[in-house]
Protein backbone atom coordinates (compact mmCIF):
# COMPACT_ATOMS: atom_id res chain seq x y z
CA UNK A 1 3.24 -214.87 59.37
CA UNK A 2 2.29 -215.16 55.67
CA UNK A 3 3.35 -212.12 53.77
CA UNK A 4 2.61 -211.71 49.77
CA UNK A 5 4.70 -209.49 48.04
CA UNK A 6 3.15 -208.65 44.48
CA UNK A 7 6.04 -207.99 41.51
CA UNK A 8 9.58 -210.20 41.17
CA UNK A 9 11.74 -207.10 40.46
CA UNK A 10 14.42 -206.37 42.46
CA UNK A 11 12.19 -204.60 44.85
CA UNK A 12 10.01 -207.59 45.38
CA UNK A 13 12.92 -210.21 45.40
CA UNK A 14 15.14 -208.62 47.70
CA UNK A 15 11.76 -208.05 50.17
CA UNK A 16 11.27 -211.53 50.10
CA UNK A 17 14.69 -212.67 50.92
CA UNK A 18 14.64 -210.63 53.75
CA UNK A 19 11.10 -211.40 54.91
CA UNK A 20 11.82 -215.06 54.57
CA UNK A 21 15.04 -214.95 56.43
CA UNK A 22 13.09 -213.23 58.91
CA UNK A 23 10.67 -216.10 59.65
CA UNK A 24 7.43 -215.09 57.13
CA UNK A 25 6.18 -217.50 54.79
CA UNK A 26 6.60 -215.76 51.90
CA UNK A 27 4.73 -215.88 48.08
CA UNK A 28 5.14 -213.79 45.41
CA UNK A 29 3.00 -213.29 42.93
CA UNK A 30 4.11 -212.18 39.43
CA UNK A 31 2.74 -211.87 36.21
CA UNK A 32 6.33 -212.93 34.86
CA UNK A 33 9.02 -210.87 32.95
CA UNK A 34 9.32 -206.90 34.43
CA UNK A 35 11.10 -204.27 33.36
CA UNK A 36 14.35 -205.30 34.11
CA UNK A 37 14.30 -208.00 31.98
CA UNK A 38 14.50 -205.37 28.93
CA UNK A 39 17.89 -204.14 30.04
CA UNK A 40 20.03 -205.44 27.39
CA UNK A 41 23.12 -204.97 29.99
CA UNK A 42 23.65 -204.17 33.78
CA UNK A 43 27.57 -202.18 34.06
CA UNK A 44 26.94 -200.58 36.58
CA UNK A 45 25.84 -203.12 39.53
CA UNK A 46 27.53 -204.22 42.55
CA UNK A 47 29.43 -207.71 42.67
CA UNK A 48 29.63 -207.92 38.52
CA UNK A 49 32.87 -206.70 36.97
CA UNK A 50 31.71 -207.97 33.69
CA UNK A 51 28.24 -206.68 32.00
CA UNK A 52 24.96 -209.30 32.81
CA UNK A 53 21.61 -208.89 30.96
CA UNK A 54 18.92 -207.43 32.96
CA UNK A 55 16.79 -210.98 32.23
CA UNK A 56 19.83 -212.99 33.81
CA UNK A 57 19.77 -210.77 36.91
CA UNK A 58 16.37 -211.29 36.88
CA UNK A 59 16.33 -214.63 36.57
CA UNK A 60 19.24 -215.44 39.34
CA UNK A 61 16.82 -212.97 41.89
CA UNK A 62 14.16 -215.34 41.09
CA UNK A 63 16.47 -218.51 41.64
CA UNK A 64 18.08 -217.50 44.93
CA UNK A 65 14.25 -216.38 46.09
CA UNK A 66 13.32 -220.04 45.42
CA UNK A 67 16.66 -221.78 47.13
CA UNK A 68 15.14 -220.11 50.47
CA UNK A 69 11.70 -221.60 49.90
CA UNK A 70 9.77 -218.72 48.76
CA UNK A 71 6.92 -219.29 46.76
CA UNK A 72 6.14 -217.87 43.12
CA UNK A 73 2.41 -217.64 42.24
CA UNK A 74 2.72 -217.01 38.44
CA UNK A 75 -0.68 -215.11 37.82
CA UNK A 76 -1.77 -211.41 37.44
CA UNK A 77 -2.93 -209.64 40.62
CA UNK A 78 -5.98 -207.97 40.60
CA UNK A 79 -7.04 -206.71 43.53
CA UNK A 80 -6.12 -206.43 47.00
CA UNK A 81 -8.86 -206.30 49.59
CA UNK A 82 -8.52 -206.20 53.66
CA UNK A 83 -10.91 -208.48 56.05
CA UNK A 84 -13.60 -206.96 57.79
CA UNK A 85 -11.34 -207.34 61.04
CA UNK A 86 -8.56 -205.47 59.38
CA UNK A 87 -5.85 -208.41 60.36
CA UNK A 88 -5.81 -210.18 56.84
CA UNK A 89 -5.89 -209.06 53.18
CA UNK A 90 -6.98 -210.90 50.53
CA UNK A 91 -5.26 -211.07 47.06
CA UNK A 92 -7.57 -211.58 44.28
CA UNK A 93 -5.81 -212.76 40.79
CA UNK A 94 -6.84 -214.02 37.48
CA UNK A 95 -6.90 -217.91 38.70
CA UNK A 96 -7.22 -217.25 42.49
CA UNK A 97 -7.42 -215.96 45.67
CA UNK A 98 -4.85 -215.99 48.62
CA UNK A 99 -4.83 -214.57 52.32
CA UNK A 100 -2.08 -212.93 53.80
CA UNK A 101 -1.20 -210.76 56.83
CA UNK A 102 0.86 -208.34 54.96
CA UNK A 103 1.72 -207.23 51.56
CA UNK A 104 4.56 -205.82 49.89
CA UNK A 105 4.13 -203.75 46.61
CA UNK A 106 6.84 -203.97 44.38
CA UNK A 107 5.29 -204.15 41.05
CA UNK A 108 6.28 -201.35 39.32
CA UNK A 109 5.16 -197.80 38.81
CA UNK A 110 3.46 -197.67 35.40
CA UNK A 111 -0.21 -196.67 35.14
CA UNK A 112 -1.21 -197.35 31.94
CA UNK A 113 -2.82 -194.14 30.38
CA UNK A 114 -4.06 -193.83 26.86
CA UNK A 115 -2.45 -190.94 24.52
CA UNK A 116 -6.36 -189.76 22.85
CA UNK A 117 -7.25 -185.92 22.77
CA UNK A 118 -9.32 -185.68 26.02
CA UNK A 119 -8.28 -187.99 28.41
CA UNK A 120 -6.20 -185.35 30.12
CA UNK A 121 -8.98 -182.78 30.05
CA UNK A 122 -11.45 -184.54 31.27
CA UNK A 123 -9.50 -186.97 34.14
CA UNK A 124 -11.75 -186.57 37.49
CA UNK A 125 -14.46 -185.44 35.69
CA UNK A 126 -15.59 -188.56 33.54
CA UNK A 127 -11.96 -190.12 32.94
CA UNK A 128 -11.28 -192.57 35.93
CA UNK A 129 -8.63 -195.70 36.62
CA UNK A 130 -9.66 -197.47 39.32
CA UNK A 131 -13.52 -199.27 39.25
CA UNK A 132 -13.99 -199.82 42.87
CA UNK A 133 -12.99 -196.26 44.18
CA UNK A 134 -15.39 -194.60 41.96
CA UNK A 135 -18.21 -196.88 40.67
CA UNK A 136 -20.52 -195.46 43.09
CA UNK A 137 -20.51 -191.76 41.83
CA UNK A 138 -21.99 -193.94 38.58
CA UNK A 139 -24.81 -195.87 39.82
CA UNK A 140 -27.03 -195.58 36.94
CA UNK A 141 -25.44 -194.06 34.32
CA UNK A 142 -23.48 -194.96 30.96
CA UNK A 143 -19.91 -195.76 31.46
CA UNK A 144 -17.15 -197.41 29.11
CA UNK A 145 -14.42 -199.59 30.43
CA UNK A 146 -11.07 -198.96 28.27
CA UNK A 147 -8.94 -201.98 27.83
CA UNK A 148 -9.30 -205.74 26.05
CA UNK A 149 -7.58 -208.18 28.73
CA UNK A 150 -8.05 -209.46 32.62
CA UNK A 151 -8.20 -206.38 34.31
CA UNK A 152 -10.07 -204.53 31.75
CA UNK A 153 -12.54 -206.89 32.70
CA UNK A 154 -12.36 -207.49 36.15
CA UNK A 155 -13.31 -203.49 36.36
CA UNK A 156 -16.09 -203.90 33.78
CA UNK A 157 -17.46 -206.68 36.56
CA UNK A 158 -17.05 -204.39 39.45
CA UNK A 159 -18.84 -201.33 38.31
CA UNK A 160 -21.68 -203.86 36.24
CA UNK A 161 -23.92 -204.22 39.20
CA UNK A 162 -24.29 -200.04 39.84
CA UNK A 163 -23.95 -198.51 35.81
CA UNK A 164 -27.08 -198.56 33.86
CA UNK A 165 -24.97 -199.08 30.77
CA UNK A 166 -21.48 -200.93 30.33
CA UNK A 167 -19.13 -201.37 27.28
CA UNK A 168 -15.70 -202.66 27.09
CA UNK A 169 -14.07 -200.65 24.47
CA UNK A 170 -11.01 -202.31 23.16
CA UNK A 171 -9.21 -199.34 21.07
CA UNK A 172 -8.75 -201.96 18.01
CA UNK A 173 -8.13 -204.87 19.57
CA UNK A 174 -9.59 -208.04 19.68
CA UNK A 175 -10.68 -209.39 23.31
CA UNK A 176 -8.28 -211.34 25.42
CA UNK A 177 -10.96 -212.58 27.53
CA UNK A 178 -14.32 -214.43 27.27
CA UNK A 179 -16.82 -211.45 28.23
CA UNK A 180 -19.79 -211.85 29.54
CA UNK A 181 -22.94 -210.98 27.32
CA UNK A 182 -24.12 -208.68 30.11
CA UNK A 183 -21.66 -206.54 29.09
CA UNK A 184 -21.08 -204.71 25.68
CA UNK A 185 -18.29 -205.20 23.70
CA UNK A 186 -16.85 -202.51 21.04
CA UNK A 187 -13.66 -203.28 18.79
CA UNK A 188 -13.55 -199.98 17.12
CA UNK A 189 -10.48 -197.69 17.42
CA UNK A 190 -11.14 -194.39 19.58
CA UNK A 191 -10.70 -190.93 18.31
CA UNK A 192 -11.00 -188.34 21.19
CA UNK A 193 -12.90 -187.61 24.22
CA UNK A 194 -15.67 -184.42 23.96
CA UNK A 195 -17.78 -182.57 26.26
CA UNK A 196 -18.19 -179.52 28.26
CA UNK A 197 -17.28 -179.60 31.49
CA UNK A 198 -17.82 -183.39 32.10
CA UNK A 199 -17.07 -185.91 29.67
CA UNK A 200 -20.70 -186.77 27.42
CA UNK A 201 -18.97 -188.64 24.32
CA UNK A 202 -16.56 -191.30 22.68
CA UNK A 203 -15.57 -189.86 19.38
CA UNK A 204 -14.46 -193.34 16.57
CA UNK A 205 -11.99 -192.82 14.30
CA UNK A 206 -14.77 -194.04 12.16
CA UNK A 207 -16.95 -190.24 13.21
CA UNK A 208 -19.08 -192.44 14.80
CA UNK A 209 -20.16 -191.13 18.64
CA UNK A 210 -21.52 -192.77 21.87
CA UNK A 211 -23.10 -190.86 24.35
CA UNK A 212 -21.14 -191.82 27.85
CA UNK A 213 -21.37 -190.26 31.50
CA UNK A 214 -17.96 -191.58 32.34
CA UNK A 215 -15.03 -194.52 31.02
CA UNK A 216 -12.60 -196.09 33.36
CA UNK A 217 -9.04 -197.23 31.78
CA UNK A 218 -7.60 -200.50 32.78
CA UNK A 219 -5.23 -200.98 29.67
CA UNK A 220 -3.09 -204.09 30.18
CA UNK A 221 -2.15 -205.36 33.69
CA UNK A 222 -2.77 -203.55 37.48
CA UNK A 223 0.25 -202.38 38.35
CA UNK A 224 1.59 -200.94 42.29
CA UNK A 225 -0.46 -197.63 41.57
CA UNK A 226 -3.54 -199.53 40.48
CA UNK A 227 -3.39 -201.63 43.54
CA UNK A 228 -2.41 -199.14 46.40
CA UNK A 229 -5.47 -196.56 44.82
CA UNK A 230 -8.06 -199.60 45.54
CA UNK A 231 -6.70 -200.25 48.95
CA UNK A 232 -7.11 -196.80 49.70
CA UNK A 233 -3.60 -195.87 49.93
CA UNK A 234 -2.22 -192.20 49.86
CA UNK A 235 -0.44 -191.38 46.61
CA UNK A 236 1.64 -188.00 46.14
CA UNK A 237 3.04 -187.09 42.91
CA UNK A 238 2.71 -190.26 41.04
CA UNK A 239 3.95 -192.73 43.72
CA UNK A 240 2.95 -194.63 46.55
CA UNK A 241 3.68 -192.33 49.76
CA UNK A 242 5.70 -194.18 52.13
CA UNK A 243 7.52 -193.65 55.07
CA UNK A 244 11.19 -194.03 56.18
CA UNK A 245 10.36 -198.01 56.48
CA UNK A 246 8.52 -198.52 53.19
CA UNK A 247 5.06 -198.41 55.29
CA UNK A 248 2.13 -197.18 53.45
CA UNK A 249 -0.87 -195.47 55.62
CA UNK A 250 -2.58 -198.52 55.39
CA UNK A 251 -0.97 -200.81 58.43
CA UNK A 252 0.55 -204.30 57.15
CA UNK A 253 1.40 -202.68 53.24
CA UNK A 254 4.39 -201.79 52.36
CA UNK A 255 5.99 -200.70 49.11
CA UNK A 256 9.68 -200.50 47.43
CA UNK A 257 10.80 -200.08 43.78
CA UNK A 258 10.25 -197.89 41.31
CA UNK A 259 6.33 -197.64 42.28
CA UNK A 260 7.80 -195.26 45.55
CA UNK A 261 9.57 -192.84 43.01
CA UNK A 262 13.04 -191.44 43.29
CA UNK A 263 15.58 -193.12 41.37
CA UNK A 264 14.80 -195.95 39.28
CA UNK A 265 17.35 -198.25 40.04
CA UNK A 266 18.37 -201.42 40.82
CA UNK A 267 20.30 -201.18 43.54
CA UNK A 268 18.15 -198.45 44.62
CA UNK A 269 14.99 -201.42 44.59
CA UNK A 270 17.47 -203.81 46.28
CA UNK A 271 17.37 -201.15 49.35
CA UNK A 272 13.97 -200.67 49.36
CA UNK A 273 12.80 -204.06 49.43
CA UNK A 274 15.50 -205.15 51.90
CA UNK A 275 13.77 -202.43 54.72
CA UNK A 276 10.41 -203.42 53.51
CA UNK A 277 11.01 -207.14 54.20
CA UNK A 278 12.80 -206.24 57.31
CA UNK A 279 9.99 -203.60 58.37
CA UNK A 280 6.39 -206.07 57.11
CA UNK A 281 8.20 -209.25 59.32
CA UNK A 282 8.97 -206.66 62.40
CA UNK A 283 5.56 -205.11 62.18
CA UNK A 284 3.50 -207.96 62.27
CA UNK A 285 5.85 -209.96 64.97
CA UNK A 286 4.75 -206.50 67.21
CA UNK A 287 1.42 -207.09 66.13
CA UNK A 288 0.90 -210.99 67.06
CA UNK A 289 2.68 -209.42 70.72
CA UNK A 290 -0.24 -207.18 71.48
CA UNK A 291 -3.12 -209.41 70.54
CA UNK A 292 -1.97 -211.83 72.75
């Protein structure tokens, strides 16, 4: 049993201690410091009488993950794909790809909108954040990709063989990536979004326009909700849907953390990994049973 668990919160550390004790090889793959690491102080945590910084708890999750043999992929997740026989999933990141037979997401809840006059308006109806669900309602048109860094491009990719057209639009920023010359790049800073009942333009802050049929967002990193959208997984008011066990809809992903909603905290993430590493390692052990 090889289960990945994406994020090294407390959600995702916690899921693999308990997956690993429970016989999975385990890997977790982690862009690096979360949210918790921002905490200046933890009061109010079990087994602590005196304050700790959210980075030190961070850090000793990590540390105690890695005294039970887990493994730590440090690397930004991009996408997560299933095998055509539905037993597998494949984890694409910046510098690789790795197989598993089940995956926990615990990487936060954060999708990372942009604050411009329009993108509310015009979300599902020209303003889009996920590149694989929706590229092929744009096969031949002109569409934008918001964003200057790894996944910013790795959606530009995706949607490049079906668009007509494709910029990357970086808002004022200068690119984090090489890009392609296949595809576009545009370093001025947006102004608004216009149109009628679709989305037809990119307004600069300079008053210049571009005509546009649709733009996909993909500002910084992929986070839980970026992820679980791609894989097809249900989401209901701004979380990952799960069930009493963590289980998504999709068999062999689970989630915990702050991407599942409700409160947003630690020992709260603890829980939720714990029963989703207890739940991934008893689901696939029932699995192996039957194909025997």
């Amino acid at each position: 049993m090889h289960v990945i668990i994406i994020g090294s919160g407390p959600a995702g550390i916690s899921a693999a201690l308990y997956a690993r004790r429970g016989g999975a090889d385990v890997t977790i793959v982690t862009k690096g410091v979360g949210t918790l690491a921002a905490a200046e102080w933890i009061e109010n945590y079990y087994g602590f009488p005196e304050p700790i910084t959210g980075a030190e708890l961070e850090q000793r999750g990590i540390d105690g993950a890695k005294r039970l043999g887990v493994r730590f992929v440090w690397d930004e997740a991009l996408e997560i794909r299933p095998s055509e026989d539905g037993a597998h999933f494949q984890v694409q990141t910046v510098h690789g790809s790795y197989v598993a037979d089940g995956v926990v997401l615990a990487a936060g809840a954060q999708r990372k909108k942009i604050s411009l006059p329009g993108v509310q308006e015009f979300e599902g109806r020209g303003v889009s954040y996920c590149a694989i669900c929706d590229a092929f309602f744009y096969r031949g048109k002109k569409v934008a990709v918001v964003g200057a860094g790894e996944y910013a491009l790795h959606e530009a990719q995706t949607l490049q063989p079906h668009v007509a057209s494709l910029s990357l639009l970086t808002n004022g920023q200068e690119p984090a990536v090489m890009v392609p010359d296949c595809i576009a790049v545009n370093t001025r800073r947006i102004g608004s979004l216009e149109g009628d009942r679709r989305l037809r333009q990119i307004v600069f802050s300079d008053d210049t326009r571009m005509d546009v049929d649709g733009i996909f967002v993909a500002i910084g990193t992929a986070g839980s909700m970026e992820l679980a959208r791609k894989l097809g997984i249900l989401l209901h008011d701004g979380r990952i849907a799960v069930g009493d066990h963590m289980e998504t809809n999709v068999p062999g992903v689970y989630a915990a953390g702050d991407c599942a909603g409700g409160l947003l905290q630690v020992a709260k993430a603890v829980y939720e990994g714990a029963e989703a590493g207890l739940s991934i390692v008893r689901y696939l052990r029932q699995r192996s049973k039957k194909a025997r």
